[in-house]
C-alpha atoms as a PDB file:
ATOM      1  CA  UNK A   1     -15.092  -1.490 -24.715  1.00  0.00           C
ATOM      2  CA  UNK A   2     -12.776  -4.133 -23.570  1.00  0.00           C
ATOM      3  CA  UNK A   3     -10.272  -4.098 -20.917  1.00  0.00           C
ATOM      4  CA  UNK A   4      -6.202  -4.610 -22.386  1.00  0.00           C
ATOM      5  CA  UNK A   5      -5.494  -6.294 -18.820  1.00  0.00           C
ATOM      6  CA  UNK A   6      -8.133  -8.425 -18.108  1.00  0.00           C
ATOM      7  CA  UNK A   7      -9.996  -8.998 -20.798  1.00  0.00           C
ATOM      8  CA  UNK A   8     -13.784  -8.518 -19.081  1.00  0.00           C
ATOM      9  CA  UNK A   9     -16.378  -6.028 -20.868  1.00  0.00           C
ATOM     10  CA  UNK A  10     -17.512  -4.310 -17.819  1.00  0.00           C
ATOM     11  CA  UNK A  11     -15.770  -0.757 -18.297  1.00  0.00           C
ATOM     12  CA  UNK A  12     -16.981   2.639 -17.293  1.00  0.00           C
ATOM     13  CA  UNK A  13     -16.083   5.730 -18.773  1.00  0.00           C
ATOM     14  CA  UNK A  14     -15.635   9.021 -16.844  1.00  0.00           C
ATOM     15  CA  UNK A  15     -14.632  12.416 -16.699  1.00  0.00           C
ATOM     16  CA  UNK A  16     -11.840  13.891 -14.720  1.00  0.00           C
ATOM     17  CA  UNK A  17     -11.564  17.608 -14.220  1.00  0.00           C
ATOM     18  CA  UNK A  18      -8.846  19.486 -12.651  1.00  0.00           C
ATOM     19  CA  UNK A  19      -8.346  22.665 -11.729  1.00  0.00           C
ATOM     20  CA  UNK A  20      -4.535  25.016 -11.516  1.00  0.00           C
ATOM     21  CA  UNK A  21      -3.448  28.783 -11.048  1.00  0.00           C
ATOM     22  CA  UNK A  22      -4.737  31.324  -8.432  1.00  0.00           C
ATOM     23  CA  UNK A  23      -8.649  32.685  -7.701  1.00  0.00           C
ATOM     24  CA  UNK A  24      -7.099  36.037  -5.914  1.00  0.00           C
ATOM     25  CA  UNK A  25      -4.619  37.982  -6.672  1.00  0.00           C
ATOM     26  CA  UNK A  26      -3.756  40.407  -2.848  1.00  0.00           C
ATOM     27  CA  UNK A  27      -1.281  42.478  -5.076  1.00  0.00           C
ATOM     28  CA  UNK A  28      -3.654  43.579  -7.607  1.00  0.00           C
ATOM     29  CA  UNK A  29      -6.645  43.867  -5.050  1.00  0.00           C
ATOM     30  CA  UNK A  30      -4.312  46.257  -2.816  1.00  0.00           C
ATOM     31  CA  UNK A  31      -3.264  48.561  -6.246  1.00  0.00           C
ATOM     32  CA  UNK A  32      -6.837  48.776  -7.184  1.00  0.00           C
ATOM     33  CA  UNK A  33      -8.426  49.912  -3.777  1.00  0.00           C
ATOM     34  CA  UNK A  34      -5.732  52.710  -3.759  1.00  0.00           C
ATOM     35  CA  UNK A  35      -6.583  53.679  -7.504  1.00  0.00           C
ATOM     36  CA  UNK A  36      -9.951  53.456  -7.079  1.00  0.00           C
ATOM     37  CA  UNK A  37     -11.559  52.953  -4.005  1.00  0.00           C
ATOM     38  CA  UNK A  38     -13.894  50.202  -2.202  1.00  0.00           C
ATOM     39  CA  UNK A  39     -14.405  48.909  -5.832  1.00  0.00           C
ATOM     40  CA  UNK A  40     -11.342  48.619  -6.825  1.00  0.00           C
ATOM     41  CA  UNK A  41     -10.616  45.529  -4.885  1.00  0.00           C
ATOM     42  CA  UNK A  42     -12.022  43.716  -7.449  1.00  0.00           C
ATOM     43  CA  UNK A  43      -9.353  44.005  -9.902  1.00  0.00           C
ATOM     44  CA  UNK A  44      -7.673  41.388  -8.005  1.00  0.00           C
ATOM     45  CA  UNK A  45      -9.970  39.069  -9.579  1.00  0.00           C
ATOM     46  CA  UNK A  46      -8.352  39.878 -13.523  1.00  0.00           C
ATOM     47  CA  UNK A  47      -6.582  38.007 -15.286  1.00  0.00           C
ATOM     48  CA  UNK A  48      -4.940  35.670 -12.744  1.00  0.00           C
ATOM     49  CA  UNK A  49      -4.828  32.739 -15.243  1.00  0.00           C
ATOM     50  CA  UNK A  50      -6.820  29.919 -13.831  1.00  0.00           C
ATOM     51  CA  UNK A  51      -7.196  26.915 -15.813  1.00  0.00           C
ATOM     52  CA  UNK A  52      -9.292  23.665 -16.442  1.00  0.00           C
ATOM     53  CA  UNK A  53      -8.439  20.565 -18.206  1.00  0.00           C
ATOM     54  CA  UNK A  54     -10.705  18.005 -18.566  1.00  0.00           C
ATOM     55  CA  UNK A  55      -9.789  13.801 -19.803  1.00  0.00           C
ATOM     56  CA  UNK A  56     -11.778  10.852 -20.424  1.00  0.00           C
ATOM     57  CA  UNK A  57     -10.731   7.636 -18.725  1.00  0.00           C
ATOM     58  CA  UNK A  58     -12.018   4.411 -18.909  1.00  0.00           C
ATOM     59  CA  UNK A  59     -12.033   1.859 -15.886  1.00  0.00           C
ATOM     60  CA  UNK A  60     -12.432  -1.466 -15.417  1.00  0.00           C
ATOM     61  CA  UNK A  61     -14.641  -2.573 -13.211  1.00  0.00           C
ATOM     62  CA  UNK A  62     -13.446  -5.993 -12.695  1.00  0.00           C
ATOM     63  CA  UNK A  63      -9.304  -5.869 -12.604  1.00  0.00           C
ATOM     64  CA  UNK A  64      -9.355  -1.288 -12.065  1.00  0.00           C
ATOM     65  CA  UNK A  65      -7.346  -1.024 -14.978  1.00  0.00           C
ATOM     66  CA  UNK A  66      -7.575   3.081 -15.498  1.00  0.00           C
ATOM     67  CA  UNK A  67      -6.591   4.403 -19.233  1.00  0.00           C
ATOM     68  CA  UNK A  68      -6.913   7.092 -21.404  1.00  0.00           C
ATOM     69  CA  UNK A  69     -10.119   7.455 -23.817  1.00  0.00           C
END
């Protein structure tokens, strides 16, 4: 691969991962210990919606020109 700014061939590709939405939902847990008990706290943990994207970048290791694979 060759860098658009510079020109140089030394480029690195890598991974980026991010993370969004909520791990624990306090509403839910509170509903389902007074439906079901000690156990129930765990149905805080459905369906709360937490995502992960991953994208492939390649850098530059000469100029640090980041872009998109």
């Amino acid at each position: 691969m060759q860098c658009p700014k510079c020109g140089g061939n030394n480029c690195t590709i890598i991974n980026e991962v991010q993370t969004s939405g909520k791990d624990y939902s306090a509403s839910k847990g509170c509903c389902g210990y007074l439906i079901f008990g000690w156990e129930g706290l765990l149905c805080g943990l459905c369906g709360e919606g937490k995502t992960t994207t991953s994208t492939n970048y390649w850098i530059c290791n000469d100029c640090g020109k980041k872009w998109r694979a």
